[in-house]
C-alpha atoms as a PDB file:
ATOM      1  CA  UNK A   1       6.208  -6.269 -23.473  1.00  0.00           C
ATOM      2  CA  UNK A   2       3.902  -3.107 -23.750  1.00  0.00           C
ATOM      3  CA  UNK A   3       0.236  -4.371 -23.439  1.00  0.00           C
ATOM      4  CA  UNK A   4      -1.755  -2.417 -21.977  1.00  0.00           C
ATOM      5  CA  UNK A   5      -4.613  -3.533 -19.703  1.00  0.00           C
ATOM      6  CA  UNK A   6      -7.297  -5.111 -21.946  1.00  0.00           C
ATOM      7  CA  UNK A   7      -4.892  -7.029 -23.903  1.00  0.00           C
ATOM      8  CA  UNK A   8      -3.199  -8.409 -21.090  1.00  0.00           C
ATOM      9  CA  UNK A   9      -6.185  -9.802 -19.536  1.00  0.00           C
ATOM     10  CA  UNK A  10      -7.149 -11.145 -23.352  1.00  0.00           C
ATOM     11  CA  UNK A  11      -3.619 -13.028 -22.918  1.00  0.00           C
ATOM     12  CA  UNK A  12      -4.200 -14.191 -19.492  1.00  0.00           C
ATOM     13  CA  UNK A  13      -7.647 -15.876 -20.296  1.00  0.00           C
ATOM     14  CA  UNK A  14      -6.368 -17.064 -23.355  1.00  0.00           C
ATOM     15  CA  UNK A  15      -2.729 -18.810 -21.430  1.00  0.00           C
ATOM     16  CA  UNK A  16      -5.196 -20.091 -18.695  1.00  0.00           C
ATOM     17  CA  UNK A  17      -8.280 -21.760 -20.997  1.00  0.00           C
ATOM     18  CA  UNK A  18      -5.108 -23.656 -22.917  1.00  0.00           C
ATOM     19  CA  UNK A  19      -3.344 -24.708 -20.287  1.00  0.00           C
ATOM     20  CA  UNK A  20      -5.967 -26.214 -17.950  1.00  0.00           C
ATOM     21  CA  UNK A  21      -7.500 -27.728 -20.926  1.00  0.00           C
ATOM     22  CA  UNK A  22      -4.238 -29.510 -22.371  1.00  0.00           C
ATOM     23  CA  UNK A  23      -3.568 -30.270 -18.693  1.00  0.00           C
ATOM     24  CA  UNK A  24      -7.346 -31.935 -18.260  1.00  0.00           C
ATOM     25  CA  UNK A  25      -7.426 -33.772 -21.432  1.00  0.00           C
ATOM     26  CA  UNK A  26      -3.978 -36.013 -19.975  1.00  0.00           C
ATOM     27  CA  UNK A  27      -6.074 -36.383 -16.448  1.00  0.00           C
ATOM     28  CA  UNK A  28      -2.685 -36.993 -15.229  1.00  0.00           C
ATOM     29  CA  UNK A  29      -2.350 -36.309 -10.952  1.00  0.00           C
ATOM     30  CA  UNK A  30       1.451 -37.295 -11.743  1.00  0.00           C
ATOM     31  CA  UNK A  31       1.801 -34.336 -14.305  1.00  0.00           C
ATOM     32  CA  UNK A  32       0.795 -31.693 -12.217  1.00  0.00           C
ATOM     33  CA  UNK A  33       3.062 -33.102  -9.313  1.00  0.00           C
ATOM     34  CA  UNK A  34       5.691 -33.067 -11.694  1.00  0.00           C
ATOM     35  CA  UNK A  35       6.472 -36.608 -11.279  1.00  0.00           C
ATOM     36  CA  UNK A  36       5.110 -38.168 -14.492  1.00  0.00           C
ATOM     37  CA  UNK A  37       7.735 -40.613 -16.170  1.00  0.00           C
ATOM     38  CA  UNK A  38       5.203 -41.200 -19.349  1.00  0.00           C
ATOM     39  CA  UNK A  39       7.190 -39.741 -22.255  1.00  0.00           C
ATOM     40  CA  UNK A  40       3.877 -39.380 -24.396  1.00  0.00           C
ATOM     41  CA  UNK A  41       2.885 -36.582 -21.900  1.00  0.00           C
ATOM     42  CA  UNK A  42       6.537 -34.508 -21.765  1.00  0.00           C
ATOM     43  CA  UNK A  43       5.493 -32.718 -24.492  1.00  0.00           C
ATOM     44  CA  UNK A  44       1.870 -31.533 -23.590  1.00  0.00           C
ATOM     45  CA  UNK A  45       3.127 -30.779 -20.326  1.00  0.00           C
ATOM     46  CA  UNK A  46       6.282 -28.612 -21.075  1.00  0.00           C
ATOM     47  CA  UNK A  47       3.657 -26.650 -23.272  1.00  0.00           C
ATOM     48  CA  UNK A  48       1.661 -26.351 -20.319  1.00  0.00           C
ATOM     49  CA  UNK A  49       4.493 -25.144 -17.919  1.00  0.00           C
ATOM     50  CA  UNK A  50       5.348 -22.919 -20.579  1.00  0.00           C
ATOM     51  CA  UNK A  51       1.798 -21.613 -21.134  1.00  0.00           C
ATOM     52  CA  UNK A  52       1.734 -20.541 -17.109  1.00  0.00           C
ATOM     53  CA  UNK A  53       5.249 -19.505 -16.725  1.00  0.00           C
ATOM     54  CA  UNK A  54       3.700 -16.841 -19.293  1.00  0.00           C
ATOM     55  CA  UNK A  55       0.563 -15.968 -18.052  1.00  0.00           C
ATOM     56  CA  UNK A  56       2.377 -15.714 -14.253  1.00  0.00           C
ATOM     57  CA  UNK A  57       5.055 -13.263 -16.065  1.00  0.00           C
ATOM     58  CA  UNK A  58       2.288 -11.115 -17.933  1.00  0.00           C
ATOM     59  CA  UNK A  59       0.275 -11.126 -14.406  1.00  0.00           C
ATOM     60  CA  UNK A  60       3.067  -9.028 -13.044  1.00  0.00           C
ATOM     61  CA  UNK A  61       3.707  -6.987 -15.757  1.00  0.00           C
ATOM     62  CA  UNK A  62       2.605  -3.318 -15.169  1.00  0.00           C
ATOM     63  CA  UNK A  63       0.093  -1.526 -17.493  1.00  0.00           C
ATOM     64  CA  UNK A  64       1.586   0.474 -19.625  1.00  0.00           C
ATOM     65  CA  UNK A  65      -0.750   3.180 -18.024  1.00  0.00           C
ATOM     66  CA  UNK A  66       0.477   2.934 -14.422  1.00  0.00           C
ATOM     67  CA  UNK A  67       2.824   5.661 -13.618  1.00  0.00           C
ATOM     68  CA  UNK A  68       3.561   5.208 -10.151  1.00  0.00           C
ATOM     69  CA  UNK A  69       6.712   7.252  -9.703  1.00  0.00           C
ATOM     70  CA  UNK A  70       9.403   6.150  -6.822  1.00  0.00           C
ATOM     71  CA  UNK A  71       9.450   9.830  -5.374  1.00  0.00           C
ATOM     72  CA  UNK A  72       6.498  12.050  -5.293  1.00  0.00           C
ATOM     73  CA  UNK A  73       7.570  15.450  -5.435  1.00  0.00           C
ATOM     74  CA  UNK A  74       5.894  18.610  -4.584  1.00  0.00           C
ATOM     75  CA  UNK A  75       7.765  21.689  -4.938  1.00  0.00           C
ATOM     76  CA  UNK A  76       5.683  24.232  -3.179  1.00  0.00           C
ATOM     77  CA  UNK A  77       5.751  21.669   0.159  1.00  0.00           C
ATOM     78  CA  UNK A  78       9.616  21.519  -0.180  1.00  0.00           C
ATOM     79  CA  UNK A  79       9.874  24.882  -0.832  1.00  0.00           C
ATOM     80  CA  UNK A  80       7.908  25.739   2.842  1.00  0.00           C
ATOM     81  CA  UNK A  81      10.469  23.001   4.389  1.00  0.00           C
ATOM     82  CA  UNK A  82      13.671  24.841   3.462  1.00  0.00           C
ATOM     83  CA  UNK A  83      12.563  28.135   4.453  1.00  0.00           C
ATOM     84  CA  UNK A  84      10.958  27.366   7.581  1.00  0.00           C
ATOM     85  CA  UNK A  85      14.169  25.611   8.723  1.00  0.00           C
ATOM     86  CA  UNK A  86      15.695  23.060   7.208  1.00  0.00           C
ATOM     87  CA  UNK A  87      17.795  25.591   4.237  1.00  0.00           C
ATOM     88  CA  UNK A  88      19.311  27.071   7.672  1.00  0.00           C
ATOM     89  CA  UNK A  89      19.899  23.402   9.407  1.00  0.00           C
ATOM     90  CA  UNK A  90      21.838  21.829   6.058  1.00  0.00           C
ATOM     91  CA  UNK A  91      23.542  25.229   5.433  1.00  0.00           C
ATOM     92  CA  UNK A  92      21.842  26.176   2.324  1.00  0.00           C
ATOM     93  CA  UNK A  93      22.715  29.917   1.407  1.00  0.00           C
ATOM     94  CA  UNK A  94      23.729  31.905  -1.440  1.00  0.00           C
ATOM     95  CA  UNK A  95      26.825  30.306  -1.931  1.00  0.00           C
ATOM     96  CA  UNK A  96      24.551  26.861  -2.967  1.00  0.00           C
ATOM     97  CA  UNK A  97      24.693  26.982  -6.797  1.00  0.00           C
ATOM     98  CA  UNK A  98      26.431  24.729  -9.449  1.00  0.00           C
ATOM     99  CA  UNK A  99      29.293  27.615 -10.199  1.00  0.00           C
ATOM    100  CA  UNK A 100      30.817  26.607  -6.941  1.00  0.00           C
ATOM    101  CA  UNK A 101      30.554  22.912  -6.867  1.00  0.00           C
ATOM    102  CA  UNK A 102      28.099  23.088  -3.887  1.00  0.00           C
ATOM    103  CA  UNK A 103      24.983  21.464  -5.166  1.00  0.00           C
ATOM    104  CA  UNK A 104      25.915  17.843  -4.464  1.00  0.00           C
ATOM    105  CA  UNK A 105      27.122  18.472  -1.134  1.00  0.00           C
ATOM    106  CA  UNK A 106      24.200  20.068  -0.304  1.00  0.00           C
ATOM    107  CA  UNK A 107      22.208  17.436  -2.235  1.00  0.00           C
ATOM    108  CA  UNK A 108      23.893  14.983   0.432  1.00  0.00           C
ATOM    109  CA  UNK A 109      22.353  16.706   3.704  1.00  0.00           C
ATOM    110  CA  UNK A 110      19.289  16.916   2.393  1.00  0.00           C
ATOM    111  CA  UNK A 111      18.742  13.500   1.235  1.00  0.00           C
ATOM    112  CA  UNK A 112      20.168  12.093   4.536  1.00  0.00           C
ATOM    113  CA  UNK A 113      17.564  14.427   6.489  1.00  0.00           C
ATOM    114  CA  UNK A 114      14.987  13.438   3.963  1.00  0.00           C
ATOM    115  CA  UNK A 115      15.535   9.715   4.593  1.00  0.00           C
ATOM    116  CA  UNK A 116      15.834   9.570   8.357  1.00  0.00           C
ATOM    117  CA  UNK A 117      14.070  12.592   9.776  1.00  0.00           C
ATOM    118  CA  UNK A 118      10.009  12.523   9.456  1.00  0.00           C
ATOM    119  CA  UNK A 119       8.262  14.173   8.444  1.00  0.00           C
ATOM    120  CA  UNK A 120       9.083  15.010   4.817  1.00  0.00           C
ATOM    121  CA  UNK A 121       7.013  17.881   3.135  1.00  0.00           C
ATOM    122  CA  UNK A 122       6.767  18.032  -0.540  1.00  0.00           C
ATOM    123  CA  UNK A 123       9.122  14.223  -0.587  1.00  0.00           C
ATOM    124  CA  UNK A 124       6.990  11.296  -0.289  1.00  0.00           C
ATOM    125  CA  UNK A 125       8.268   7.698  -1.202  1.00  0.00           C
ATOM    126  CA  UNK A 126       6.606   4.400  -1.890  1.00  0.00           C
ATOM    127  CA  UNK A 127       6.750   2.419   0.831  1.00  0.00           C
ATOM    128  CA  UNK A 128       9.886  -0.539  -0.168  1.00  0.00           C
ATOM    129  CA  UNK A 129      12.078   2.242  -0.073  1.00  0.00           C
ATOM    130  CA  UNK A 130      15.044   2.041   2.394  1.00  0.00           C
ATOM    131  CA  UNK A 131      17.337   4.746   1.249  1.00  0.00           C
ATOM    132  CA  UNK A 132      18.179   7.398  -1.185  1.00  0.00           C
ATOM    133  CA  UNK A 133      21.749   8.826  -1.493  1.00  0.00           C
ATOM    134  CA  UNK A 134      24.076  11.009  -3.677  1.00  0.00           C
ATOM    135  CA  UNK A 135      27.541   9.959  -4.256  1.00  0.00           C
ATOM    136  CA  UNK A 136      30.015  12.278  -5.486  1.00  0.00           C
ATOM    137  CA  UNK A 137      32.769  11.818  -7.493  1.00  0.00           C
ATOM    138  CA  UNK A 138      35.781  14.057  -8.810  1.00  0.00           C
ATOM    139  CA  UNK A 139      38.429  14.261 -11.548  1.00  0.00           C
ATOM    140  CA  UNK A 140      42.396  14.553 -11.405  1.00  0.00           C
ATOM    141  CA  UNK A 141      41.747  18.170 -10.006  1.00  0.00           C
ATOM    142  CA  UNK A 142      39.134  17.565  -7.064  1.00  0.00           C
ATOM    143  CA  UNK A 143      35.814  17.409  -6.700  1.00  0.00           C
ATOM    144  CA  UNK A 144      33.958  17.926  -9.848  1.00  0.00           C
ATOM    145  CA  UNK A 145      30.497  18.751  -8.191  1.00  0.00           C
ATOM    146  CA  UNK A 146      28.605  15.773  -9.710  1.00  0.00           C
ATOM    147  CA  UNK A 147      27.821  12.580  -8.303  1.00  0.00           C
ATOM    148  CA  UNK A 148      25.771   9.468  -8.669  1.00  0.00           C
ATOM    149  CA  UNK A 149      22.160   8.908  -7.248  1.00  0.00           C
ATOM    150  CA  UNK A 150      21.368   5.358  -5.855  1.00  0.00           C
ATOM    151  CA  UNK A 151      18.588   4.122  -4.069  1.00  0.00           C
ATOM    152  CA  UNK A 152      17.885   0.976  -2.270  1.00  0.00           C
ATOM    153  CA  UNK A 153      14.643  -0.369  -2.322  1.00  0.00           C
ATOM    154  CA  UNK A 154      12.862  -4.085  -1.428  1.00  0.00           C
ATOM    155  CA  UNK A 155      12.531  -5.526  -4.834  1.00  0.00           C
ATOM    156  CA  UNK A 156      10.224  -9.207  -5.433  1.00  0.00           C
ATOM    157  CA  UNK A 157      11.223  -9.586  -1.659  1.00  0.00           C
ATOM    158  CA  UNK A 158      15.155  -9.267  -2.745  1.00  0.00           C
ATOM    159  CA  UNK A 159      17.128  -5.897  -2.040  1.00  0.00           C
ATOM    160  CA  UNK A 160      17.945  -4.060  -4.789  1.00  0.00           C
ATOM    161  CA  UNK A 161      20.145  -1.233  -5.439  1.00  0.00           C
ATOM    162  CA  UNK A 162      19.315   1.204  -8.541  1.00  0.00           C
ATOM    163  CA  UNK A 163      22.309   3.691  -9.784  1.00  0.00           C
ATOM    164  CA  UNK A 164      21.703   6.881 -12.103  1.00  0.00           C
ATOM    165  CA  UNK A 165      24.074   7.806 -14.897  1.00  0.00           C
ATOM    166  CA  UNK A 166      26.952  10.295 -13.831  1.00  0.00           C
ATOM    167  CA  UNK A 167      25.148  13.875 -13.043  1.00  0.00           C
ATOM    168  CA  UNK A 168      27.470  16.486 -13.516  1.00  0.00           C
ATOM    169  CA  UNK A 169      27.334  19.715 -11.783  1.00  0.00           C
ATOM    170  CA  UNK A 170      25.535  21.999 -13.618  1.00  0.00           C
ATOM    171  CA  UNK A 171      22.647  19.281 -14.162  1.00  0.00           C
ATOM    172  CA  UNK A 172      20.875  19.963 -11.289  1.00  0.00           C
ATOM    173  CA  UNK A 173      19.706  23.281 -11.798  1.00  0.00           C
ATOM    174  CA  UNK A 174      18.060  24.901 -14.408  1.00  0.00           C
ATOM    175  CA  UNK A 175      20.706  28.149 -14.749  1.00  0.00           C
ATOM    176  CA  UNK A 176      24.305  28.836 -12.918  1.00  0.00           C
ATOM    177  CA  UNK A 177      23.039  31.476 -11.256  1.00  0.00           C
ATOM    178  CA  UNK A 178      20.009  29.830  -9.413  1.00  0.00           C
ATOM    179  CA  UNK A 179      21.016  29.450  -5.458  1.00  0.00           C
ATOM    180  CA  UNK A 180      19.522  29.098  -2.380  1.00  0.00           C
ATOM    181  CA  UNK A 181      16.694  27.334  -1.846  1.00  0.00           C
ATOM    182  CA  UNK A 182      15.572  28.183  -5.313  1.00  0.00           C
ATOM    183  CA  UNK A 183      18.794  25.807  -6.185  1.00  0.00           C
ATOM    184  CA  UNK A 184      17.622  23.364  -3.288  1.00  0.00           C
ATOM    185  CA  UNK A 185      14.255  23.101  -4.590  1.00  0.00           C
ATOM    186  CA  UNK A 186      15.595  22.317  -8.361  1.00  0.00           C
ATOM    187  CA  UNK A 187      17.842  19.832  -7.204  1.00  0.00           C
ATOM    188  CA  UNK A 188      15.744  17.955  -5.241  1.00  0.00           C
ATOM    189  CA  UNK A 189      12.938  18.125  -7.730  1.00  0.00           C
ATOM    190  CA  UNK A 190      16.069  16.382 -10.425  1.00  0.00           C
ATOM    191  CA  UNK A 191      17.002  13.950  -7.900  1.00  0.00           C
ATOM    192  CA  UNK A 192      13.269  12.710  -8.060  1.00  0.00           C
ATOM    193  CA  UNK A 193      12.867  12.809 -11.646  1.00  0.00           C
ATOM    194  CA  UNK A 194      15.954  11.114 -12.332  1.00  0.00           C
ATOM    195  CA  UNK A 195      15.156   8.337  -9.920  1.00  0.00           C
ATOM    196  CA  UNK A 196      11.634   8.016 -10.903  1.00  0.00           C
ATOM    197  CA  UNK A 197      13.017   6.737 -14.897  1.00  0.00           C
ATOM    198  CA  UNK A 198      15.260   4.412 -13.495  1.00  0.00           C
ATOM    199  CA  UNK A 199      12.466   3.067 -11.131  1.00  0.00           C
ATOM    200  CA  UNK A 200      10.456   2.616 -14.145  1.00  0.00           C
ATOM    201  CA  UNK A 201      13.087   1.231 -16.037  1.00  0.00           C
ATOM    202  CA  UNK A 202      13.247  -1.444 -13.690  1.00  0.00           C
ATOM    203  CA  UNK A 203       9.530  -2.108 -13.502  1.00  0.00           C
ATOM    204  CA  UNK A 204       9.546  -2.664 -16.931  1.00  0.00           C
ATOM    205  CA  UNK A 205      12.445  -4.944 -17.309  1.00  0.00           C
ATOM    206  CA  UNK A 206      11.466  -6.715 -14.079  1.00  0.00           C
ATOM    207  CA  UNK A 207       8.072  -7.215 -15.319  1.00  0.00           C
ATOM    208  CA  UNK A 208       6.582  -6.918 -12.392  1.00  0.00           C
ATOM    209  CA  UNK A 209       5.118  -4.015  -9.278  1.00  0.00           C
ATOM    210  CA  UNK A 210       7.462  -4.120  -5.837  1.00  0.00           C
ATOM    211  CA  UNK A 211       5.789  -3.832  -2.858  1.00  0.00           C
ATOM    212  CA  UNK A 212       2.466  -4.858  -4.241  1.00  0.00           C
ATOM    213  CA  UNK A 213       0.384  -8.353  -4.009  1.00  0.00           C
ATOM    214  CA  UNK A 214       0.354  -8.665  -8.058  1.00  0.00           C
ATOM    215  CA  UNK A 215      -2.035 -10.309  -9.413  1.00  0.00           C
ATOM    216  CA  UNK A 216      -2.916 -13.004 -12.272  1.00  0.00           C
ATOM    217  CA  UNK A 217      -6.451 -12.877 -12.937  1.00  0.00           C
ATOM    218  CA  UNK A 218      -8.305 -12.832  -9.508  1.00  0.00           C
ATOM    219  CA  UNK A 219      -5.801 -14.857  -7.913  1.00  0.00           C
ATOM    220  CA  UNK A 220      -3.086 -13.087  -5.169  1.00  0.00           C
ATOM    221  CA  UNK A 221       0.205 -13.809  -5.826  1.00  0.00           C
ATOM    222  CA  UNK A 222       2.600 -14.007  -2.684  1.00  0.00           C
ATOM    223  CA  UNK A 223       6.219 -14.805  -1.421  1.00  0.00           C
ATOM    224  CA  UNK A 224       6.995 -18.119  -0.082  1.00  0.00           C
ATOM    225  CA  UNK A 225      10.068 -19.633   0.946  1.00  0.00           C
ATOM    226  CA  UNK A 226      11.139 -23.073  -0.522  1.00  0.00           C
ATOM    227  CA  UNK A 227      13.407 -25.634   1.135  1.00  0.00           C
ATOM    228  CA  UNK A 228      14.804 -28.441  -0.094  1.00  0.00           C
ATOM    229  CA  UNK A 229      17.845 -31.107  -0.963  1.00  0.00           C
ATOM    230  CA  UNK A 230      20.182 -31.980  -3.647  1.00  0.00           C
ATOM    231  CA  UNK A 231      19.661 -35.243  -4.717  1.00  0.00           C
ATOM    232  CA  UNK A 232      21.397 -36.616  -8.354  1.00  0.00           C
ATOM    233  CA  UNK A 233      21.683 -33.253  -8.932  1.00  0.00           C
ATOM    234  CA  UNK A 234      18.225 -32.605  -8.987  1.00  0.00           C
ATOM    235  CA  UNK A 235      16.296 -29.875  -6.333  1.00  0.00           C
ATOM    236  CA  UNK A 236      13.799 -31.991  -4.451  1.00  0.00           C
ATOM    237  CA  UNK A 237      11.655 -29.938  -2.360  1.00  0.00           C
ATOM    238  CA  UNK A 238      11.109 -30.776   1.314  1.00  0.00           C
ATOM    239  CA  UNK A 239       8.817 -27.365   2.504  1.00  0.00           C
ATOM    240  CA  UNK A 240       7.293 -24.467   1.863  1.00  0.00           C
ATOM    241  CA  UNK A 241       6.382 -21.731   4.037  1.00  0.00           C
ATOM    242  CA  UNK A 242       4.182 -18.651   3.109  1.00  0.00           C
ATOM    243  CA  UNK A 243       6.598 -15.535   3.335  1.00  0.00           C
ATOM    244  CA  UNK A 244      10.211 -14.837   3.122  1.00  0.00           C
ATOM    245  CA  UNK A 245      12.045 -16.051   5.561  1.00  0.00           C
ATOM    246  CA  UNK A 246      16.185 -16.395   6.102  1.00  0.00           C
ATOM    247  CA  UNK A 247      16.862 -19.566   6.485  1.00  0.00           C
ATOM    248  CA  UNK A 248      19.965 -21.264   7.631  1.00  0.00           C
ATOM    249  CA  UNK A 249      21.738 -24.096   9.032  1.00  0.00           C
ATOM    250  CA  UNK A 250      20.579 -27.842   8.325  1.00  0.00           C
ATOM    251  CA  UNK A 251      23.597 -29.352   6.628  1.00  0.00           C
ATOM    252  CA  UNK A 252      23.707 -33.228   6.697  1.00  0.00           C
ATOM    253  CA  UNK A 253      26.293 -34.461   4.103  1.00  0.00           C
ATOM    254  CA  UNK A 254      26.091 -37.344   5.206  1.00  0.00           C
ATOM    255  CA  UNK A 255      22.415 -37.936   4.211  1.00  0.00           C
ATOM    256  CA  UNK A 256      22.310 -35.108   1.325  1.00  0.00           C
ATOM    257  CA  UNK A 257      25.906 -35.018   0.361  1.00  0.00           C
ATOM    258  CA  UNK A 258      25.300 -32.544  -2.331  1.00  0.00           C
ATOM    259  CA  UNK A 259      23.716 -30.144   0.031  1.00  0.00           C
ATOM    260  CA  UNK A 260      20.472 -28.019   0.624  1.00  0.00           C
ATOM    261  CA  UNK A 261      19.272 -25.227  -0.872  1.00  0.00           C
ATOM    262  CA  UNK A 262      16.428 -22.809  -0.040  1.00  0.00           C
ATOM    263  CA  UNK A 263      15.395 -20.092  -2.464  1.00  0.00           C
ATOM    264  CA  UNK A 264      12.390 -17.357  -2.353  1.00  0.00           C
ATOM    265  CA  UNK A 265       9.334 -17.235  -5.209  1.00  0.00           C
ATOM    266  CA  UNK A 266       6.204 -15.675  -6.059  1.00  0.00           C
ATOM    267  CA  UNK A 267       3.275 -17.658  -6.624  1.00  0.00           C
ATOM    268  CA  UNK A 268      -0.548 -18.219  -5.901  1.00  0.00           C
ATOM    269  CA  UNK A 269      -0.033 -21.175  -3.646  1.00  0.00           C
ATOM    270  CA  UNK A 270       2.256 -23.087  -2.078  1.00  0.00           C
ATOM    271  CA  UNK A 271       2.039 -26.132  -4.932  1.00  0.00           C
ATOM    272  CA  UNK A 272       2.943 -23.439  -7.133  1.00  0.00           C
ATOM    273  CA  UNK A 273       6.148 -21.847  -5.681  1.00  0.00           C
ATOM    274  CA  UNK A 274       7.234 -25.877  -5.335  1.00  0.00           C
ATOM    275  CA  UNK A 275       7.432 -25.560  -9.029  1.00  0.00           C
ATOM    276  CA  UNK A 276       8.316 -22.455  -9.657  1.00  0.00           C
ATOM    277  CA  UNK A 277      11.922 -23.122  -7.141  1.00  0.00           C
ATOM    278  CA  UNK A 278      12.369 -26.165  -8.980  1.00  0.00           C
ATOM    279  CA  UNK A 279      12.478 -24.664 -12.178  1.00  0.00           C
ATOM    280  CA  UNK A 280      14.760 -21.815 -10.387  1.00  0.00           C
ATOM    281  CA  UNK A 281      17.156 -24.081  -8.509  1.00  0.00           C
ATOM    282  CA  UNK A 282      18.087 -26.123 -11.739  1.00  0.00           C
ATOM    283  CA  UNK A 283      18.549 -22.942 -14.016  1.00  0.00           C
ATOM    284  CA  UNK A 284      21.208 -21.897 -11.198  1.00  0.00           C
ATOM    285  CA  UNK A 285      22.869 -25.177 -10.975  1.00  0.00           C
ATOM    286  CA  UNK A 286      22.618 -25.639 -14.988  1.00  0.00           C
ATOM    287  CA  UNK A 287      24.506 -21.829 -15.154  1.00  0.00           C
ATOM    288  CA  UNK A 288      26.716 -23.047 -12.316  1.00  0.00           C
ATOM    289  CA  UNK A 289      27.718 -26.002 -14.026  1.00  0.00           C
ATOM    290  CA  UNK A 290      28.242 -24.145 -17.686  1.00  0.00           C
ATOM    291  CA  UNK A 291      30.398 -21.776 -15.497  1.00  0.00           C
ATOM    292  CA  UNK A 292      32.669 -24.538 -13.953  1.00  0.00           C
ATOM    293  CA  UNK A 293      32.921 -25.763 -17.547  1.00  0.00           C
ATOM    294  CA  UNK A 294      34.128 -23.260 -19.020  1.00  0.00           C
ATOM    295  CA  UNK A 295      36.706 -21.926 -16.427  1.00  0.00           C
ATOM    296  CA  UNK A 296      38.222 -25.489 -16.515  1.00  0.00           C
ATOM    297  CA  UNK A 297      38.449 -24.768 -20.671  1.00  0.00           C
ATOM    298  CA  UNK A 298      35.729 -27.169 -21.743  1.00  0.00           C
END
């Protein structure tokens, strides 16, 4: 959805003014706990889940404006790096250039030293990164000098691992004959540009900014962790806690024999991410179920 800042904050006022006044007019406390058996009401108040499941997604949506790249890249700092001493240190001599298959090897050293050995001139990452690495590949004959970037990063509090098309060889540097450090400096400065579109390919389809508090309106949105039981197939929650948190253990089948379950959401408050891991929980066990179904040919 490409909206750029004005018109999501239109949208936002717009989703919030409808859905706290459909919500009001019911003056129903067992609505907004979710426990309302009144069928006259179901309707009003799937429009106003609805209405706020929106405005929450459009919240995290980045402006179309922010351009917050994954690697921040400065040539001239990198350039400094490799000739001071790190070109010597990863090997990085004439022989470095796409007509001999070298460039993803190389590519390999100097992403590993990039990632674990501070500091980093001229590479600078946002912070939820964890790694960033170059896997290369080869045909029937060998090595073919290409590879695949990845890069794992902390995602909505989930790990997430981002993969680039297949980069052949002679994509990393400009010309055939470029070596050296002038070929280190080239491939480095692809390796960030081609990460930097799939990062914001993901913010995009994600709809929303890792590592940052979004916000809906002037409200902070956070993680919380959400426990609860099975119970007639439904998720009832028994907790939340503010953060994410691994959570284990707790199995009584004889009280719960259809288990527990404890999931991680985003939310303003902790009534919030109740509903919000609700809604979450029974999409999983409604995709579970359709799954069982049709393996057994249903």
């Amino acid at each position: 959805m490409p909206i750029d800042t004005a018109d999501r904050e239109d949208l936002l006022d717009a989703l919030r003014v409808a859905a706290h006044a459909a919500a009001d007019n019911l003056g129903c406390g067992a609505c907004e706990s979710g426990n309302c058996a009144d069928p006259d009401h179901a309707e009003r108040m799937r429009r106003v889940r609805a209405w706020r499941t929106l405005a929450a997604d459009i919240g995290r949506l980045p402006a179309t404006g922010d351009t917050e790249p994954l690697i921040s890249f400065d040539a001239a700092a990198c350039r400094a790096w490799l000739q001071a001493w790190a070109a010597q240190d990863a090997g990085i001599d004439d022989g470095f250039n796409s007509g001999n298959y070298t460039i993803a090897a190389g590519v390999e050293d100097l992403l590993l030293r990039l990632n674990n050995e501070p500091p980093r001139p001229g590479w600078c990452t946002v912070a939820h990164v964890q790694d960033i690495q170059i896997w290369r590949t080869a045909d029937s004959d060998g090595a073919d000098g290409g590879g695949i970037l990845t890069v794992h990063l902390s995602y909505m509090g989930q790990r997430v691992s981002l993969a680039s098309l297949h980069q052949g060889y002679d994509e990393f540097t400009d010309d055939s004959a470029t070596c050296g450090i002038d070929a280190a400096v080239q491939a480095l400065a692809h390796v960030a540009e081609t990460l930097n579109r799939e990062y914001a390919t993901l913010r995009r389809a994600g709809g929303c900014l890792p590592g940052d508090a979004s916000t809906a309106g002037d409200e902070a949105r956070e993680a919380y962790t959400v426990i609860g039981v099975w119970i007639d197939d439904d998720p009832v929650p028994v907790g939340v806690v503010a953060g994410e948190h691994t959570v284990s253990g707790g199995e009584d089948f004889e009280r719960f024999p259809q288990g527990v379950w404890a999931t991680m959401v985003i939310a303003v408050h902790d009534l919030e991410a109740e509903r919000h891991a609700i809604d979450q929980m029974r999409a999983d066990n409604n995709r579970c179920n359709d799954e069982q179904a049709y393996a057994a040919g249903d």
